[in-house]
N, C-alpha and C. Protein backbone atom coordinates (compact mmCIF):
# COMPACT_ATOMS: atom_id res chain seq x y z
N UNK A 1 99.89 159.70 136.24
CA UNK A 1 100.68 158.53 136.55
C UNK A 1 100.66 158.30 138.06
N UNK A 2 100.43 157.17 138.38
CA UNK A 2 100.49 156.88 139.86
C UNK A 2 102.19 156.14 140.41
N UNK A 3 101.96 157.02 141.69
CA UNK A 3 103.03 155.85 142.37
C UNK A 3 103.20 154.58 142.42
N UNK A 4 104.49 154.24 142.92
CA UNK A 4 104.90 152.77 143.46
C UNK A 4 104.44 152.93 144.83
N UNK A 5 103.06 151.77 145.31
CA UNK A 5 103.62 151.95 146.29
C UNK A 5 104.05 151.34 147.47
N UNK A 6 104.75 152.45 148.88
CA UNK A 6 105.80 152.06 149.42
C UNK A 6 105.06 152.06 150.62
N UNK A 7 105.46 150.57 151.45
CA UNK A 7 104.77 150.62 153.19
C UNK A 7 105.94 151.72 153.78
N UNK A 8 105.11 152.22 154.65
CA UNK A 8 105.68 153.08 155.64
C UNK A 8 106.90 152.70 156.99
N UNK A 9 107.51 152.93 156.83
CA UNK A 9 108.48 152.84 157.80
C UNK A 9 108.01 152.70 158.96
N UNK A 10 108.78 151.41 160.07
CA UNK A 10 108.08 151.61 161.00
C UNK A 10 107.92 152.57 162.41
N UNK A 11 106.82 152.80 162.79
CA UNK A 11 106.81 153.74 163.64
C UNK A 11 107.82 153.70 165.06
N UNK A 12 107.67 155.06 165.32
CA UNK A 12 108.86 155.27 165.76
C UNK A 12 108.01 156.58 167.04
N UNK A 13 107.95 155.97 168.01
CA UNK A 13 107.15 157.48 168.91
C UNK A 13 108.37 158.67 168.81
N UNK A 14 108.24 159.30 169.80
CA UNK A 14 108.76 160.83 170.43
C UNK A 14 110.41 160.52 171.03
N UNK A 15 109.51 159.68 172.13
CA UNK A 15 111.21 159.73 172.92
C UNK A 15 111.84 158.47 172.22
N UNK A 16 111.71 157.91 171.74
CA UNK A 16 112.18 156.60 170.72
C UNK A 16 112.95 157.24 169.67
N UNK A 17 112.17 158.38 168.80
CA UNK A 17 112.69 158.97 168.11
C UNK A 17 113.90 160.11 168.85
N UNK A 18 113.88 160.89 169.84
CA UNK A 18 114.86 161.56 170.35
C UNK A 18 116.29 160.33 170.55
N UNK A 19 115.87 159.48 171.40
CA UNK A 19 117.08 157.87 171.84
C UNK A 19 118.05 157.73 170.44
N UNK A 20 116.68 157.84 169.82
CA UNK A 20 117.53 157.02 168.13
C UNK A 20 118.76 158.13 167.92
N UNK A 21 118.12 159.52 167.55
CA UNK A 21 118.85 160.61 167.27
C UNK A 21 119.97 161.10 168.21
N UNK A 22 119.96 160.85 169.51
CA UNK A 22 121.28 161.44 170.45
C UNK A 22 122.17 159.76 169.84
N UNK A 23 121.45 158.49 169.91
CA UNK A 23 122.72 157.65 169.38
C UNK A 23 123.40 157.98 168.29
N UNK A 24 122.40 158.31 167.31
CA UNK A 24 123.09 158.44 166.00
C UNK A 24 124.00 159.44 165.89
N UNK A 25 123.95 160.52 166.64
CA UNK A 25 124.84 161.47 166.83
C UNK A 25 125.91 160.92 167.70
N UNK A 26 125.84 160.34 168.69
CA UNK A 26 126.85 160.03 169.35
C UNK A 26 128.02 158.64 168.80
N UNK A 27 127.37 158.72 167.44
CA UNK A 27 128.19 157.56 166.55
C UNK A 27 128.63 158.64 165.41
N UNK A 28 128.30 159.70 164.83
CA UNK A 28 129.09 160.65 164.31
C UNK A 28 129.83 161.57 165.11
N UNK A 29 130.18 161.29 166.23
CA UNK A 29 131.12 162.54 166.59
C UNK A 29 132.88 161.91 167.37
N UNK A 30 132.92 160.80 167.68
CA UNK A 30 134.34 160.13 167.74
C UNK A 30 135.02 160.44 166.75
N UNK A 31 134.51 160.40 165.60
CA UNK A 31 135.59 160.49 164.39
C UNK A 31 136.24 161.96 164.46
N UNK A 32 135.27 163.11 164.08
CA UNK A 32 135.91 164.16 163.86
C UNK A 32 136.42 164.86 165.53
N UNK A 33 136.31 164.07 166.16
CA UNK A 33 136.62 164.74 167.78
C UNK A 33 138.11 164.08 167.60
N UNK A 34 138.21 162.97 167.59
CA UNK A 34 139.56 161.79 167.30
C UNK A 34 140.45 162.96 166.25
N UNK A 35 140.21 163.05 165.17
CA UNK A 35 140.83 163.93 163.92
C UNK A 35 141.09 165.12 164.41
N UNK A 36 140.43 166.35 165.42
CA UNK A 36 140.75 167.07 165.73
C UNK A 36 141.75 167.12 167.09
N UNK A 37 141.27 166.07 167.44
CA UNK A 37 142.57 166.32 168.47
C UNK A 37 144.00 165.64 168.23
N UNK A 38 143.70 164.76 167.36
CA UNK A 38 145.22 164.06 166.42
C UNK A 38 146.01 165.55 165.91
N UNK A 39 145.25 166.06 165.33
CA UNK A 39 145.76 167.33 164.25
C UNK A 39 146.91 168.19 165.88
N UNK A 40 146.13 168.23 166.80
CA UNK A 40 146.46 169.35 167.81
C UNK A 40 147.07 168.41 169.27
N UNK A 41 147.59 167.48 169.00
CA UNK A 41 148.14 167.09 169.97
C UNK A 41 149.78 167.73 170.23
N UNK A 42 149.92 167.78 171.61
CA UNK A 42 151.13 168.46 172.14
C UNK A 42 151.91 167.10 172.72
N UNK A 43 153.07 166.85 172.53
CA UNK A 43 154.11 167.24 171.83
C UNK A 43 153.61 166.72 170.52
N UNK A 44 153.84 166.84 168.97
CA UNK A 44 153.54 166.72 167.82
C UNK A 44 154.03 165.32 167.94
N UNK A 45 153.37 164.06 167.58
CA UNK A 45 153.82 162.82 167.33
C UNK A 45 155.03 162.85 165.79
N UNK A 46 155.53 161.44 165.81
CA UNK A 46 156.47 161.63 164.71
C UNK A 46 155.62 161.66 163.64
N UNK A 47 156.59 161.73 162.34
CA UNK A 47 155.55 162.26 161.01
C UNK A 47 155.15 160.60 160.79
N UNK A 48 155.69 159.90 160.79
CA UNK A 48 154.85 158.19 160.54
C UNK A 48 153.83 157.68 161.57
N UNK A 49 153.82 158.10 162.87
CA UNK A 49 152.82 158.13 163.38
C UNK A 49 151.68 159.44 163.36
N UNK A 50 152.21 160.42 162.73
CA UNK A 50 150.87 161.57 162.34
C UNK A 50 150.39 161.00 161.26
N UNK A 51 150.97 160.52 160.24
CA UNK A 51 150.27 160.06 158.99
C UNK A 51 149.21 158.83 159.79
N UNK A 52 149.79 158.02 160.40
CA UNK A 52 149.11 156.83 160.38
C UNK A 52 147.22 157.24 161.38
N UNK A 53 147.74 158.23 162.36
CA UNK A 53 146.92 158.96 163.03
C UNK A 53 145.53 159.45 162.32
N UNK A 54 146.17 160.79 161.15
CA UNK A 54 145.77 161.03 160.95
C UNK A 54 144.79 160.07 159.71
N UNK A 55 145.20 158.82 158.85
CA UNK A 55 144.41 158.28 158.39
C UNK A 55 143.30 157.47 159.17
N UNK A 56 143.70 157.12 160.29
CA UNK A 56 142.73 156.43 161.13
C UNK A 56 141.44 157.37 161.61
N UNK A 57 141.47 158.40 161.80
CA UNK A 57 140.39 158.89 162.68
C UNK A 57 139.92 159.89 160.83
N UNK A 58 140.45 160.01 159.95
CA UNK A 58 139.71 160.28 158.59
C UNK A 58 138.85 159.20 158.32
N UNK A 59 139.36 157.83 158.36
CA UNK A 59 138.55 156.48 158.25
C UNK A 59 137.38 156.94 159.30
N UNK A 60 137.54 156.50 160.49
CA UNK A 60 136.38 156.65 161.44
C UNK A 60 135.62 157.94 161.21
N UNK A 61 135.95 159.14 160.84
CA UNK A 61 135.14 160.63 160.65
C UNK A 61 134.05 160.00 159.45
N UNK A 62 134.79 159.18 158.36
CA UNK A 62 133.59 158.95 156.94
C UNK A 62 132.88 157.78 157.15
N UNK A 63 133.35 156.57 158.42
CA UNK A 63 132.23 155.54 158.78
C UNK A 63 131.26 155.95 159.35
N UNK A 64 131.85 156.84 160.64
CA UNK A 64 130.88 156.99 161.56
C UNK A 64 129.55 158.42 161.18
N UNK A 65 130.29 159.21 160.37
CA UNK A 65 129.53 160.54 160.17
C UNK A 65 128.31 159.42 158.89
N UNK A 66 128.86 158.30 158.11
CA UNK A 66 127.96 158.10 157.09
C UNK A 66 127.16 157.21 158.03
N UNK A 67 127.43 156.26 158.99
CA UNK A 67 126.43 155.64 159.35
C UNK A 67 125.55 156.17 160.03
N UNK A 68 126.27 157.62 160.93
CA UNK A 68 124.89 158.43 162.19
C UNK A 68 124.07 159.06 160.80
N UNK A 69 124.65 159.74 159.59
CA UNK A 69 123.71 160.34 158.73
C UNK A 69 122.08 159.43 158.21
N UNK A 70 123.25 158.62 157.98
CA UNK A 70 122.32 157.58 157.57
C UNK A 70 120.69 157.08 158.62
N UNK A 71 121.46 156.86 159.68
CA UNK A 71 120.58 156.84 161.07
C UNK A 71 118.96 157.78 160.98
N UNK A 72 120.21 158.69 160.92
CA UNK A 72 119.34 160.38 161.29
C UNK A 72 118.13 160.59 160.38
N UNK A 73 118.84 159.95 159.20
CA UNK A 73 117.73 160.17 158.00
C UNK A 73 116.25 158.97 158.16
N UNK A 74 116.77 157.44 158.82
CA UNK A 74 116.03 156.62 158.46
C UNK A 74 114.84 157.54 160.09
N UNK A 75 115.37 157.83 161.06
CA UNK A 75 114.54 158.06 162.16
C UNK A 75 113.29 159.03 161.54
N UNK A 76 113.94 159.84 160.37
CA UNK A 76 113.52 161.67 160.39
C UNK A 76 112.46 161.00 158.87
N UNK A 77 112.25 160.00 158.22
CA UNK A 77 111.50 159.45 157.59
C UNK A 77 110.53 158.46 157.93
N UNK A 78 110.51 157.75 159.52
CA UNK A 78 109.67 157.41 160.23
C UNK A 78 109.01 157.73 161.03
N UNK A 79 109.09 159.10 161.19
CA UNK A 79 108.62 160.14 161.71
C UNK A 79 107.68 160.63 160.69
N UNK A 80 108.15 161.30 159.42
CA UNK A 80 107.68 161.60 158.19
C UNK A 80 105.82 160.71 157.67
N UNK A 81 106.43 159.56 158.03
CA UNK A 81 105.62 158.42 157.18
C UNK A 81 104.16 158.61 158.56
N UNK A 82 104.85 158.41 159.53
CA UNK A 82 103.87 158.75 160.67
C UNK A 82 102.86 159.92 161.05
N UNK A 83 103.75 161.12 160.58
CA UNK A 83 102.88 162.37 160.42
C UNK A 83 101.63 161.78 159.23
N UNK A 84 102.01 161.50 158.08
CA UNK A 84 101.48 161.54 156.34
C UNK A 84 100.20 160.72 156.38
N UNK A 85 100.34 159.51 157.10
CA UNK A 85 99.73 158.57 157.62
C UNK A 85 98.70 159.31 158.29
N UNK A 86 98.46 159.66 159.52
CA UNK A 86 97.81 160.40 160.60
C UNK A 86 96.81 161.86 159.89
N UNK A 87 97.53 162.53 159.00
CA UNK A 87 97.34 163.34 158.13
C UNK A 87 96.29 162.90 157.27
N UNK A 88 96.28 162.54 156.23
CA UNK A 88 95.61 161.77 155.09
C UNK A 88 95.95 160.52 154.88
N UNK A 89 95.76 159.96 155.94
CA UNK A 89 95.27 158.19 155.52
C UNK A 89 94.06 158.00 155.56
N UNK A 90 93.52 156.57 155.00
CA UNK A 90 92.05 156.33 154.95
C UNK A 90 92.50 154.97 155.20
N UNK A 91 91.85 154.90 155.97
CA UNK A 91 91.39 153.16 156.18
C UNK A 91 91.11 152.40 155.24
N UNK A 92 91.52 151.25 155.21
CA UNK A 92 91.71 150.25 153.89
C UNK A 92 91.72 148.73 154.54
N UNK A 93 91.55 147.86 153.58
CA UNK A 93 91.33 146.76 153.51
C UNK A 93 92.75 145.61 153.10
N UNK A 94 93.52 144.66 153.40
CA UNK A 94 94.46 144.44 153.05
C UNK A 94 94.58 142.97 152.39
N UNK A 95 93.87 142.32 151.58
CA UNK A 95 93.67 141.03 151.27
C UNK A 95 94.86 140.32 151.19
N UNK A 96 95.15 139.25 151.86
CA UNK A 96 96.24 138.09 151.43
C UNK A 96 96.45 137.38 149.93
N UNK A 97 97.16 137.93 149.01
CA UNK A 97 96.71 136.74 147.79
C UNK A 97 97.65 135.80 147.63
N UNK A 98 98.91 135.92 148.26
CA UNK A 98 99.88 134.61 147.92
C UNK A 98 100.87 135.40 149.36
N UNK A 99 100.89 133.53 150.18
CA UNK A 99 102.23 133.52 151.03
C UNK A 99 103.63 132.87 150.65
N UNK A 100 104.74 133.63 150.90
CA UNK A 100 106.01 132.71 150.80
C UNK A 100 106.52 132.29 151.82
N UNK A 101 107.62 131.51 152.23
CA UNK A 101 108.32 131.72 153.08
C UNK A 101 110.03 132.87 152.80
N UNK A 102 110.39 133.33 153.83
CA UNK A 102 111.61 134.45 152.98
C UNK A 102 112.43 134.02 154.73
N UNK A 103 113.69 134.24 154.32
CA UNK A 103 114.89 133.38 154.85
C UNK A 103 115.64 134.49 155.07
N UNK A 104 115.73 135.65 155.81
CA UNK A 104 116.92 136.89 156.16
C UNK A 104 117.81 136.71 156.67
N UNK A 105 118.61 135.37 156.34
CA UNK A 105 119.86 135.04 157.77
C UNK A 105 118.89 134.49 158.88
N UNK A 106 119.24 135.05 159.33
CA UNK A 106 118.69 134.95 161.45
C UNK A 106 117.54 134.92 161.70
N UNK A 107 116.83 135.62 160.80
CA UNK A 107 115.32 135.98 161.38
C UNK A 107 114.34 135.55 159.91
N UNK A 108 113.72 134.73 159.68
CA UNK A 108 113.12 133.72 159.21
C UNK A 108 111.62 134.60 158.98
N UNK A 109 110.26 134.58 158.41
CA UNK A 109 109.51 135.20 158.12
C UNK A 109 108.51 134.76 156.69
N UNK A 110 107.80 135.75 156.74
CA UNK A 110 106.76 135.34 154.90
C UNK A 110 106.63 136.61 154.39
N UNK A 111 107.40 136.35 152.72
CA UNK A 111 106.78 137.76 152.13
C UNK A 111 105.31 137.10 152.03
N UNK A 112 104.39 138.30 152.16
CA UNK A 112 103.00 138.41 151.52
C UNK A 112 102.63 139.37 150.68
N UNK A 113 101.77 139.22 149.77
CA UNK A 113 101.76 139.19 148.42
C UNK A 113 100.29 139.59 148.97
N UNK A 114 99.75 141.17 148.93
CA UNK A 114 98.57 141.98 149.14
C UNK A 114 97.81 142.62 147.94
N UNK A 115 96.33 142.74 147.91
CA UNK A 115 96.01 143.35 147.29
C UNK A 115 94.67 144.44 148.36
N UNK A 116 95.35 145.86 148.22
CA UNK A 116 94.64 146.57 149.32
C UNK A 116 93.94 147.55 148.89
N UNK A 117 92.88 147.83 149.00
CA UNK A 117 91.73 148.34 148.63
C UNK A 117 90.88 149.34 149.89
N UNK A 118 90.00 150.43 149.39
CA UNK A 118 89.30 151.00 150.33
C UNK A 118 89.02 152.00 149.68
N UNK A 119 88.38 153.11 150.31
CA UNK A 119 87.62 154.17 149.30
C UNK A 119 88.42 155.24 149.00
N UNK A 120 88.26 155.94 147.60
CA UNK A 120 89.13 156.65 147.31
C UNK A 120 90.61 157.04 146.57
N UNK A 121 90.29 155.95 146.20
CA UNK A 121 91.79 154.92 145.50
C UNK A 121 91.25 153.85 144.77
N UNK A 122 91.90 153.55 144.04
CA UNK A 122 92.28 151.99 143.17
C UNK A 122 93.27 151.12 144.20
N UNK A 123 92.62 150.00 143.64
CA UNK A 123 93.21 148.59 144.66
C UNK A 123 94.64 148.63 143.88
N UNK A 124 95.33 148.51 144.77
CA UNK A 124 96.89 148.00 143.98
C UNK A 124 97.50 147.08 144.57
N UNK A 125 98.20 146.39 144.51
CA UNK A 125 99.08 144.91 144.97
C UNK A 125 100.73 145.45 145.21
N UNK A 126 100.73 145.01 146.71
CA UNK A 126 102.43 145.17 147.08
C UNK A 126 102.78 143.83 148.02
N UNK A 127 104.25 144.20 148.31
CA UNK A 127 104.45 142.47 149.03
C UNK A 127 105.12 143.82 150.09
N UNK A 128 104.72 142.77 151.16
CA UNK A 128 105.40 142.96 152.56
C UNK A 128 105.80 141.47 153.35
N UNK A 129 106.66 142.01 154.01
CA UNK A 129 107.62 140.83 154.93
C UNK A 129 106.76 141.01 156.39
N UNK A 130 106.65 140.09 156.83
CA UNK A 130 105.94 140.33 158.35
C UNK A 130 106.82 138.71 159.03
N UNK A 131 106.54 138.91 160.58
CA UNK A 131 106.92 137.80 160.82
C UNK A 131 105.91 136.38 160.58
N UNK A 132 106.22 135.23 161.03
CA UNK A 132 106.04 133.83 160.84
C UNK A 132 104.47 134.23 161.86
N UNK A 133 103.53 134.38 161.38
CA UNK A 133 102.09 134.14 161.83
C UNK A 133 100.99 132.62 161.05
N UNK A 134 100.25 131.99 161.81
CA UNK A 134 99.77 130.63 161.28
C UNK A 134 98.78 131.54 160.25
N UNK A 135 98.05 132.56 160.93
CA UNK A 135 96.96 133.55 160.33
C UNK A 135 96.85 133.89 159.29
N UNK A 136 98.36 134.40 159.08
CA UNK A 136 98.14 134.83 157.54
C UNK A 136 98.43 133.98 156.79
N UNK A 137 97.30 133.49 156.01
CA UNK A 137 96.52 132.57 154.70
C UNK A 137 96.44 133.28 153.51
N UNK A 138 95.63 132.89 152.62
CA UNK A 138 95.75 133.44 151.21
C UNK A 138 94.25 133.48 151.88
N UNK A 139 93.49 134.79 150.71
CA UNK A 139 92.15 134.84 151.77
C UNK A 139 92.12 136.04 152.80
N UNK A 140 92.83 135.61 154.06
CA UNK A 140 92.62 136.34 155.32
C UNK A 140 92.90 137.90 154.46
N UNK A 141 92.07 138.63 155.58
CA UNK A 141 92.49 140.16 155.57
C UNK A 141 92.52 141.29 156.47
N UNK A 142 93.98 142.08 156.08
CA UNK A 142 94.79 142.78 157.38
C UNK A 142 93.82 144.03 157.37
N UNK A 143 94.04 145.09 158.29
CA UNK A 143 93.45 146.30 158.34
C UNK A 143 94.58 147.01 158.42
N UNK A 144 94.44 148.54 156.82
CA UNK A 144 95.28 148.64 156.70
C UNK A 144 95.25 150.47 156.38
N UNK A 145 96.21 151.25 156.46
CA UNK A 145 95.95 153.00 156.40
C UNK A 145 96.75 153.12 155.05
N UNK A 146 95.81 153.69 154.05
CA UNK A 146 96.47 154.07 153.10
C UNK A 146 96.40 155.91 152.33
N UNK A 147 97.83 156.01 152.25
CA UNK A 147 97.23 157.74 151.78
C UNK A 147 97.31 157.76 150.01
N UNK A 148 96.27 157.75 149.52
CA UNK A 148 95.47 157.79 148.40
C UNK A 148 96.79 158.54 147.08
N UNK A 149 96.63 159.67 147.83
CA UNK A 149 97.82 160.80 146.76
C UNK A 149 99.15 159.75 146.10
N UNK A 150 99.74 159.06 147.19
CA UNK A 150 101.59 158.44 146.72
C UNK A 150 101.42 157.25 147.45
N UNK A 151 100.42 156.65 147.55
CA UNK A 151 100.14 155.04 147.79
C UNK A 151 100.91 154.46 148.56
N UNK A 152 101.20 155.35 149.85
CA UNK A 152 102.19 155.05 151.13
C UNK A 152 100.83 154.07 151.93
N UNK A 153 101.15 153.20 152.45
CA UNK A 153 100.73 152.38 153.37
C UNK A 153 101.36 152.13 154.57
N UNK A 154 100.35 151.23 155.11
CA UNK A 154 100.59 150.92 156.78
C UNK A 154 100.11 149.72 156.87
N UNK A 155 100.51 148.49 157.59
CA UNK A 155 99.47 147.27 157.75
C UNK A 155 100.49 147.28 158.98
N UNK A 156 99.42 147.42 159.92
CA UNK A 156 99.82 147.34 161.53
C UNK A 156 99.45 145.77 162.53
């Protein structure tokens, strides 16, 4: 049985990847720094302001710890995709077969609708979002890294 498959996350160098990771950390650690020093403050606040205390910086400990996790993970999988890529990719071919236009709020764009091919593999068809280019036509074709095993791609 073959994969779905999935374009690769986008790349992400060294110190890009370190930047990402000290932010993302520095967005999980207010919360439980806030919570620990609520718990240990001198003189003890009243008990309606410890409750209220202590729910506030529990709130911020499960926003902020889920959004840096979250972070941490998307950096430490674009990293991943980048090694896998570099590793066992093969160069591939990326044919245009149908453009849309796709509407994200703010930032405006075309899914495209690929069928990508090259040696070593079976051609398979995925859609990717790219920005608003005149170029990409139905027809035109991208140059593209694909790793054969779990049908991870790249169209750079």
């Amino acid at each position: 049985m073959t994969s779905t498959p999935r374009q690769a996350e986008a790349r992400i160098g060294p110190i890009g990847a370190l930047l990402c990771r000290l932010a993302f950390l520095a967005i999980c650690l207010p919360g439980p720094a806030l919570f620990v020093a609520g718990l240990t403050v001198e003189p003890p606040p009243s008990t309606k302001d410890f409750w209220g205390l202590l729910a506030g910086d529990a709130f911020m400990t499960v926003v902020g710890v889920g959004f840096g996790v979250l972070g941490l993970r998307l950096v430490a999988r674009s990293r991943r995709d980048a090694r896998h890529l570099s590793a066992a990719g093969v160069a591939a071919t990326a044919e245009i077969l149908s453009v849309a236009d796709r509407v994200d709020g703010e930032d405006p764009g075309l899914t495209l609708r690929l069928r990508i091919s090259g040696p070593g593999f079976a051609a398979f068809e995925a859609d990717v979002n790219r920005p608003v280019d005149p170029a990409l036509a139905p027809g035109a074709t991208l140059p593209a890294t694909v790793v054969p095993a779990d049908r991870l791609f790249s169209i750079p």
